[in-house]
N, C-alpha and C. Protein backbone atom coordinates (compact mmCIF):
# COMPACT_ATOMS: atom_id res chain seq x y z
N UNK A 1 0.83 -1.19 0.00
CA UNK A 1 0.00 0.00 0.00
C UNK A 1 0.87 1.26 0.00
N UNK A 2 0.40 2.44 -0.76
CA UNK A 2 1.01 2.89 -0.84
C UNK A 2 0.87 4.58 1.11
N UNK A 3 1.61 4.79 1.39
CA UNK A 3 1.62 5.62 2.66
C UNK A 3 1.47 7.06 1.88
N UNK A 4 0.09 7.51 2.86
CA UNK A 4 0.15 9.10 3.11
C UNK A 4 0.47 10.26 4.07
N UNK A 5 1.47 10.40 3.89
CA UNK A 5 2.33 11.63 4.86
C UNK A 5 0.81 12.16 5.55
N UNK A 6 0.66 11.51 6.61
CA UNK A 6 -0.77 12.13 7.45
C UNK A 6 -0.02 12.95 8.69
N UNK A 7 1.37 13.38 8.59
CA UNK A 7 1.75 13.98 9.87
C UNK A 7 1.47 15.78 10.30
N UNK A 8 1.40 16.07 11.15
CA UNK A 8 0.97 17.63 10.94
C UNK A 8 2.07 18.33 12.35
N UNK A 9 2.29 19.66 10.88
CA UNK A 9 3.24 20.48 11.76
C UNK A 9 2.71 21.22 12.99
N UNK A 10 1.70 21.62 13.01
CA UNK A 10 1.56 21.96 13.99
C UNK A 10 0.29 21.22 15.35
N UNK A 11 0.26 20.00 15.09
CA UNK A 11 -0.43 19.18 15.73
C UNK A 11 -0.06 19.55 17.30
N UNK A 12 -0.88 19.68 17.95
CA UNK A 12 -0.43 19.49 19.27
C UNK A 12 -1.19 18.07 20.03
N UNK A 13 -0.23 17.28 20.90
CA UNK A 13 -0.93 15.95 21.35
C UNK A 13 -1.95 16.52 22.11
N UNK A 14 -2.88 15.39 22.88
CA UNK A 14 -4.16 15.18 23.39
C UNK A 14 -3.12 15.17 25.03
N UNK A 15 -3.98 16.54 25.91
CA UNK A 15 -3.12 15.87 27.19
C UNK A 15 -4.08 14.76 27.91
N UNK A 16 -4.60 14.42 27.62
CA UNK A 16 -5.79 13.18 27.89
C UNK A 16 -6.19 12.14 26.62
N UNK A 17 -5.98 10.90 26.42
CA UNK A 17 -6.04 10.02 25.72
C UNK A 17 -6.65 8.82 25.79
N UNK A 18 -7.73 8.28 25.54
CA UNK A 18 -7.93 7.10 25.43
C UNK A 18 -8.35 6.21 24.42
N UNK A 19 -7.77 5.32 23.24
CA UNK A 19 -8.30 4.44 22.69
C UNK A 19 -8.83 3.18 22.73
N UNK A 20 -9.86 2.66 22.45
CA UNK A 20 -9.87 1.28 22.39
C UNK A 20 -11.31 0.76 21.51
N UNK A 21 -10.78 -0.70 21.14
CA UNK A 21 -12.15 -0.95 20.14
C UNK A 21 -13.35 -1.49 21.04
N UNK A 22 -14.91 -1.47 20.98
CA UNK A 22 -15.81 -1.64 21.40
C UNK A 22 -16.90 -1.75 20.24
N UNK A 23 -17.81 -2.76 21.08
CA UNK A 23 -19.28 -2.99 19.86
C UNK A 23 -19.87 -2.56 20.94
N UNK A 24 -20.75 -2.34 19.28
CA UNK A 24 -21.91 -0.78 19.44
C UNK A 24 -22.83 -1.67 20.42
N UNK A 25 -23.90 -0.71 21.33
CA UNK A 25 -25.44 -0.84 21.71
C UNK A 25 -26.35 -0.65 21.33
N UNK A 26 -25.31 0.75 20.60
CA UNK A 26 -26.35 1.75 19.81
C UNK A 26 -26.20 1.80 18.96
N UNK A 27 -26.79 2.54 17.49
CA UNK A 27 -26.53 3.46 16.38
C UNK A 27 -25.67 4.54 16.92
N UNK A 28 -24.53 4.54 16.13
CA UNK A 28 -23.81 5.72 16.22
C UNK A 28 -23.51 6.46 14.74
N UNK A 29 -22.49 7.39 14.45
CA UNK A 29 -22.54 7.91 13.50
C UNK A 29 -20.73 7.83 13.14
N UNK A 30 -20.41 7.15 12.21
CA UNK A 30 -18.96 7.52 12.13
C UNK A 30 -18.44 8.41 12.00
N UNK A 31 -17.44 8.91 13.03
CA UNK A 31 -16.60 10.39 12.96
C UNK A 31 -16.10 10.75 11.80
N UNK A 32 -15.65 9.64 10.73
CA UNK A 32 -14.95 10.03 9.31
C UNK A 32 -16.14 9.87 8.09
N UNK A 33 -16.55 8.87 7.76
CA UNK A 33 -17.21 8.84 6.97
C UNK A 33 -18.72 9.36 6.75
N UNK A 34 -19.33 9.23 8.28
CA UNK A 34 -20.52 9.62 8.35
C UNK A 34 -21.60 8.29 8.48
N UNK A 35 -21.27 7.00 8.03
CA UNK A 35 -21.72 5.62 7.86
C UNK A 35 -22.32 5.68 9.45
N UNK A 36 -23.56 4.52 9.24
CA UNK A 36 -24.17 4.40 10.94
C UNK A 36 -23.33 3.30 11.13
N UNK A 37 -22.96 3.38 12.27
CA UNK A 37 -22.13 1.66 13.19
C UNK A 37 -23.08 1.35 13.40
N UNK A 38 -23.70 0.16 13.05
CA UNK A 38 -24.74 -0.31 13.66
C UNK A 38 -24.56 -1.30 14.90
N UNK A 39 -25.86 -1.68 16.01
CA UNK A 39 -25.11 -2.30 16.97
C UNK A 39 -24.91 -3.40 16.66
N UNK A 40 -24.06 -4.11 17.57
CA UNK A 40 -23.02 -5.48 17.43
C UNK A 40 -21.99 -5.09 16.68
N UNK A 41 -21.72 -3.78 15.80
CA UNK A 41 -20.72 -3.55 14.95
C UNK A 41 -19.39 -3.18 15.70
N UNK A 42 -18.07 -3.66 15.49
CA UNK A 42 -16.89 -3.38 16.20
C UNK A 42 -16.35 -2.15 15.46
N UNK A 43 -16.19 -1.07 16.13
CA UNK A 43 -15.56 0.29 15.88
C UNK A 43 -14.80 1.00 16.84
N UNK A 44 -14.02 1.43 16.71
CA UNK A 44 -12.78 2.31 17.11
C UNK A 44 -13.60 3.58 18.21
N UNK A 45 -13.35 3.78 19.53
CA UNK A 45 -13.72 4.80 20.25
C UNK A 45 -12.64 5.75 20.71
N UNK A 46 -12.20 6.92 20.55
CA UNK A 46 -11.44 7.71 21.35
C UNK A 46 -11.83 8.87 21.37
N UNK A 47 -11.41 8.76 23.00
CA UNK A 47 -11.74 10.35 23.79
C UNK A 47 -10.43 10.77 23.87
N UNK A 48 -10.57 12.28 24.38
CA UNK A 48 -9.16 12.90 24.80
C UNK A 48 -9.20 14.34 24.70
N UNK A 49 -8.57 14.79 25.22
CA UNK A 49 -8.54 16.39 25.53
C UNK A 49 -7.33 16.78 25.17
N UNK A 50 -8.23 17.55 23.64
CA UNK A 50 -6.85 18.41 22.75
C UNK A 50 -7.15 20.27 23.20
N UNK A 51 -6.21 20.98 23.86
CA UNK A 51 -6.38 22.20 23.83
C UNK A 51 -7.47 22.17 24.96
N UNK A 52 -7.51 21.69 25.83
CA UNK A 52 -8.86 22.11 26.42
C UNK A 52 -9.74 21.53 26.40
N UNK A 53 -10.23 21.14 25.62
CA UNK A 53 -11.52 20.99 24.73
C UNK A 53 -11.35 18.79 24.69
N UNK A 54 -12.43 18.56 25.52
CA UNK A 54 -13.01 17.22 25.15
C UNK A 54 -13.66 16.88 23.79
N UNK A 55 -13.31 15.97 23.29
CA UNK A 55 -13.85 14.94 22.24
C UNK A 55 -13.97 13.73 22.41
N UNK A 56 -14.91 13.42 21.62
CA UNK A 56 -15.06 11.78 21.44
C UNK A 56 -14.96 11.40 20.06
N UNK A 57 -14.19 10.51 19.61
CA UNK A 57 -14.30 10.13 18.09
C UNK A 57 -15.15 8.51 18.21
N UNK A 58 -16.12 8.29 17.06
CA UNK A 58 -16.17 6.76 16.86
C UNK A 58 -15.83 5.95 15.44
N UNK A 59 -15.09 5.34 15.07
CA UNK A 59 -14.77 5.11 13.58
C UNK A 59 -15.14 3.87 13.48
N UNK A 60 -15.81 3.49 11.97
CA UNK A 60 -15.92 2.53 11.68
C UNK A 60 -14.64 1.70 11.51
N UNK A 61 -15.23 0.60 10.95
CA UNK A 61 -14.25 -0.54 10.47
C UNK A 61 -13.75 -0.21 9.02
N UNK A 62 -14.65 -0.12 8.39
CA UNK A 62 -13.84 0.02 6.94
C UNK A 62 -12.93 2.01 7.32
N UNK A 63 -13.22 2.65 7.78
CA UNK A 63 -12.59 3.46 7.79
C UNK A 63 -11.28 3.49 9.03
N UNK A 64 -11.05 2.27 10.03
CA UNK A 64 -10.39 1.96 10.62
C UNK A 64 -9.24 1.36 9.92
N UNK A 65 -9.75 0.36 8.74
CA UNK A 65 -8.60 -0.37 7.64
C UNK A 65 -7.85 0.75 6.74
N UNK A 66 -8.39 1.82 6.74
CA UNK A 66 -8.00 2.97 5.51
C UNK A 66 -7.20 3.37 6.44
N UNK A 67 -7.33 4.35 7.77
CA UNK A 67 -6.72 5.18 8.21
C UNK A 67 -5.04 4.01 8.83
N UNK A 68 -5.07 2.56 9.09
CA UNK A 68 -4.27 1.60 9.08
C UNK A 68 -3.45 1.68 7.99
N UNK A 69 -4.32 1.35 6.67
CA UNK A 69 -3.28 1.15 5.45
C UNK A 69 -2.49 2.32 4.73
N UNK A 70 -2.93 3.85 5.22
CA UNK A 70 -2.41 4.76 4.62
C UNK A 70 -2.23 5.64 5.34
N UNK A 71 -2.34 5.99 6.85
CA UNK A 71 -1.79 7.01 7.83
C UNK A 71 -1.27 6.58 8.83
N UNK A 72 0.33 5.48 8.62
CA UNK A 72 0.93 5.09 9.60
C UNK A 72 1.66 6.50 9.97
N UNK A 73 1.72 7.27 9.45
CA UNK A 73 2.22 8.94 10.25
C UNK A 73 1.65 9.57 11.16
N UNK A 74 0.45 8.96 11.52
CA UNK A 74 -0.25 9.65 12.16
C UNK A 74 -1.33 10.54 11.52
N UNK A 75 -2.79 11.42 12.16
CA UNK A 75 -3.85 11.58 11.63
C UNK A 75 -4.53 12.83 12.38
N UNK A 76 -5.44 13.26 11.98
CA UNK A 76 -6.13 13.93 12.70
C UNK A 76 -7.57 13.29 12.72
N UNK A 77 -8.13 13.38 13.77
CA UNK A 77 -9.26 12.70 14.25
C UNK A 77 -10.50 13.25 13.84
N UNK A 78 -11.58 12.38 12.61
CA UNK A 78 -12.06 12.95 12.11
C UNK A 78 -12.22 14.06 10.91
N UNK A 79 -11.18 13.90 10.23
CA UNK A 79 -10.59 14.37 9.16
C UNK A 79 -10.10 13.46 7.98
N UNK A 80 -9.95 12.18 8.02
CA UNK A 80 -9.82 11.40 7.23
C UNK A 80 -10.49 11.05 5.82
N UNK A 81 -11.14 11.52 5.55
CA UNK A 81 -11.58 12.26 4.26
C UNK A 81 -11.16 12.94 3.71
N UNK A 82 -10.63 14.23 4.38
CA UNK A 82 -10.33 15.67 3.60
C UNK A 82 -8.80 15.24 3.53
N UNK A 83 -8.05 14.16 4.83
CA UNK A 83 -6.48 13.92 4.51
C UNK A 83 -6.15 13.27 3.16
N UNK A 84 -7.41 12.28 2.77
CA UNK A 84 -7.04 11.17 2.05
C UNK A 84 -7.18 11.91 0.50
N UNK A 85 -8.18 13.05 0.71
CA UNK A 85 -8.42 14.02 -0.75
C UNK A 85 -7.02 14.52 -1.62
N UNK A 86 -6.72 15.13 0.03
CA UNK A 86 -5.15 16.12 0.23
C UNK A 86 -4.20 15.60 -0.59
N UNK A 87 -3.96 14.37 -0.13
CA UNK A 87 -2.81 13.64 -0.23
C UNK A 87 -2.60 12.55 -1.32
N UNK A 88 -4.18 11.93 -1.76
CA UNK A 88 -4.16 10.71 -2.48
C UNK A 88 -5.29 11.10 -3.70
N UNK A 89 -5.68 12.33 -3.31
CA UNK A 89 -6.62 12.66 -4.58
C UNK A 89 -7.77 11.79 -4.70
N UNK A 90 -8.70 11.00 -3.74
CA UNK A 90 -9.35 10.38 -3.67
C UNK A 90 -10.41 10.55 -2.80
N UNK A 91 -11.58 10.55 -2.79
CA UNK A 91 -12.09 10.44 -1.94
C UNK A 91 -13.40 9.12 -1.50
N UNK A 92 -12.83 8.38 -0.35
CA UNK A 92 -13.37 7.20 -0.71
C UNK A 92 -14.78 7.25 -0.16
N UNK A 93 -15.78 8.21 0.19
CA UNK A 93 -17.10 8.11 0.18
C UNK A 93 -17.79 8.02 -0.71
N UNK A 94 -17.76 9.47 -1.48
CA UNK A 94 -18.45 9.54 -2.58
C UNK A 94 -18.08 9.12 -4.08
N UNK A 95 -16.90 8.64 -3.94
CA UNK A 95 -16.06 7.67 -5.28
C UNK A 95 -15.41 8.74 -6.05
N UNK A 96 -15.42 10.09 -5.50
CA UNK A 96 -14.67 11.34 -6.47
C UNK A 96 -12.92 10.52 -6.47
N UNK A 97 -12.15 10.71 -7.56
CA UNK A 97 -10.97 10.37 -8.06
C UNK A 97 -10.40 11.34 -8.82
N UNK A 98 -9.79 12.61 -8.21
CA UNK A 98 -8.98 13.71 -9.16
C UNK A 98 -8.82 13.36 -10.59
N UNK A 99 -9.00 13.74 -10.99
CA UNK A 99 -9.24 13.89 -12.39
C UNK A 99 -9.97 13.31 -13.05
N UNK A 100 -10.94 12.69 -12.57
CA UNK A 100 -11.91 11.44 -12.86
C UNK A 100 -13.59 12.01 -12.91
N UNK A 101 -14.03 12.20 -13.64
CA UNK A 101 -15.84 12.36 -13.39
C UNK A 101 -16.57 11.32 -13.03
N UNK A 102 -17.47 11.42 -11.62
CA UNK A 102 -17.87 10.27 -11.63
C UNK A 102 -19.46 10.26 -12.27
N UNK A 103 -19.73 8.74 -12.52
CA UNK A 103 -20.65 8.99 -13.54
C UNK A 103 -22.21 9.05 -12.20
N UNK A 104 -23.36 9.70 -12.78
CA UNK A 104 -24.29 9.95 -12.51
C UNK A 104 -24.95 8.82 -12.70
């Protein structure tokens, strides 16, 4: 696979961190793609306090394998869309491909 420089200059870490994977109870909403986790579905949870400011992220699975196969640099949470646009000219929701029309 090929790697996307997902690192950022001026990132500052989370002084509070927690990851870990969990299945759903609920319907949730994926932080990257927007897809529902549905329950029993295994997805990615992290909290943490960047700047102050609490968040919660929840990511699916297929967007758990993307942000794996192409942002071993690291990421910003919830942005994985607009990184993967940035960097790979792709965007894997809506099937847009830089220079590509997609068909109607």
């Amino acid at each position: 696979m090929t790697a996307c420089d997902c690192s950022f200059i001026d990132y500052e870490a989370p002084s509070v961190f927690r990851q870990e994977a969990r299945t759903a109870r609920k319907a949730h909403a994926c932080s990257e793609c927007g897809r529902i986790i549905d329950p029993g579905d295994t997805y990615g949870h992290v909290t943490g306090c960047w700047d102050g400011h609490w968040s919660t992220f929840r990511t699916c699975a297929p967007c758990r394998a993307i942000r794996a196969d192409y942002c071993s640099g690291g990421h910003e949470y919830g942005g994985l869309r607009e990184t993967l646009w940035e960097c790979l000219g792709i965007d894997y929701v809506d099937g847009r491909v830089a220079g590509w029309a997609v068909e109607a």
